[in-house]
C-alpha atoms as a PDB file:
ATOM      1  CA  UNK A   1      10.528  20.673  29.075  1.00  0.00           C
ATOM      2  CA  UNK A   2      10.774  16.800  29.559  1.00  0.00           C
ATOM      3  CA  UNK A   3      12.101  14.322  27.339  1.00  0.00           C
ATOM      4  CA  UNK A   4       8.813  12.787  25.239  1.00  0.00           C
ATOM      5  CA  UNK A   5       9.520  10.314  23.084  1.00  0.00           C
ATOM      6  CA  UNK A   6       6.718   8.208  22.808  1.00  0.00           C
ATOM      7  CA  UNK A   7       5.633  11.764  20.785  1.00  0.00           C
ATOM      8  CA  UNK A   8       8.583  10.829  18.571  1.00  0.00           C
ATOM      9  CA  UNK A   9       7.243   7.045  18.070  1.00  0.00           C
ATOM     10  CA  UNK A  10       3.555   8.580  17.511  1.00  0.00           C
ATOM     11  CA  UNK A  11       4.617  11.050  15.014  1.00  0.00           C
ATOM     12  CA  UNK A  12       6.791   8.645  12.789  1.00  0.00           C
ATOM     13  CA  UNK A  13       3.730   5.700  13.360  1.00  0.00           C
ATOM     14  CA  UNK A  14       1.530   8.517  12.139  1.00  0.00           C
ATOM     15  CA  UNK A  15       3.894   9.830   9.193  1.00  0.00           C
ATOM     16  CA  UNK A  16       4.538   5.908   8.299  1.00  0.00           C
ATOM     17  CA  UNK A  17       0.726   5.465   7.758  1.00  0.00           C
ATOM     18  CA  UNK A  18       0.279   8.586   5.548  1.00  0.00           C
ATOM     19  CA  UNK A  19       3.169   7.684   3.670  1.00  0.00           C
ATOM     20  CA  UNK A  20       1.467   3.894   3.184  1.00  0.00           C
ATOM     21  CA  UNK A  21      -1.988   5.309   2.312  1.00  0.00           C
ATOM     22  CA  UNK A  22      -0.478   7.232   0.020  1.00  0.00           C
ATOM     23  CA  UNK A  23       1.039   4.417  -2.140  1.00  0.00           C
ATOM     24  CA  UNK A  24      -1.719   2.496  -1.840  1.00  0.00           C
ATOM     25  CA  UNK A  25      -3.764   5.335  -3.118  1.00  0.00           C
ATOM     26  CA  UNK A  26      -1.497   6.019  -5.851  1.00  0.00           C
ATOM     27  CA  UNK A  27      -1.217   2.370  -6.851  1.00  0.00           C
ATOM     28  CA  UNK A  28      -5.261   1.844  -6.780  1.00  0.00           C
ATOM     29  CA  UNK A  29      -5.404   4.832  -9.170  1.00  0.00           C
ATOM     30  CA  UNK A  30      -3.074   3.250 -11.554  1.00  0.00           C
ATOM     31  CA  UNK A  31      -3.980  -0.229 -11.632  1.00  0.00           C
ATOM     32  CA  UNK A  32      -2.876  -2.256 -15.230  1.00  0.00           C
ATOM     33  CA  UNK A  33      -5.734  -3.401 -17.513  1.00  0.00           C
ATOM     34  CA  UNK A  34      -6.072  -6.863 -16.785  1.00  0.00           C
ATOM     35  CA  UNK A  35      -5.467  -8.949 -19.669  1.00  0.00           C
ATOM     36  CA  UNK A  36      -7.486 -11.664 -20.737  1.00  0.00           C
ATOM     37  CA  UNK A  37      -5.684 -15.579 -20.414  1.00  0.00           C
ATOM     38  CA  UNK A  38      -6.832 -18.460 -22.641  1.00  0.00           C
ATOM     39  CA  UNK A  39      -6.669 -21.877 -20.952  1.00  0.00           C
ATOM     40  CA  UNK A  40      -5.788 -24.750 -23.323  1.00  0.00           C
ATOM     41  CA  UNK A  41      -8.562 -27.864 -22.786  1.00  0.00           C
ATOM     42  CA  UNK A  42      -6.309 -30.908 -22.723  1.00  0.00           C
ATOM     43  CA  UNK A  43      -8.396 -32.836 -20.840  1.00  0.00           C
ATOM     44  CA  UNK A  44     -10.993 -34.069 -22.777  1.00  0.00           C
END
């Protein structure tokens, strides 16, 4: 059996996307409640 490793490269490319969707996923799903800001009007 040759020596592949651009099947090395595509695996970890492949496991490095899951593992980003993932996080991005999990982040989506637990967003913070925004919270409302009050500006001051100094300018009149």
């Amino acid at each position: 059996m040759k020596f592949r490793p651009w099947l090395f490269v595509t695996a970890a490319f492949l496991l490095l996307m899951a593992a980003w969707s993932s996080l991005i996923f999990i982040a989506v799903k637990h967003r913070p409640e925004s919270v409302p800001v009050q500006t001051s009007n100094s300018n009149p």
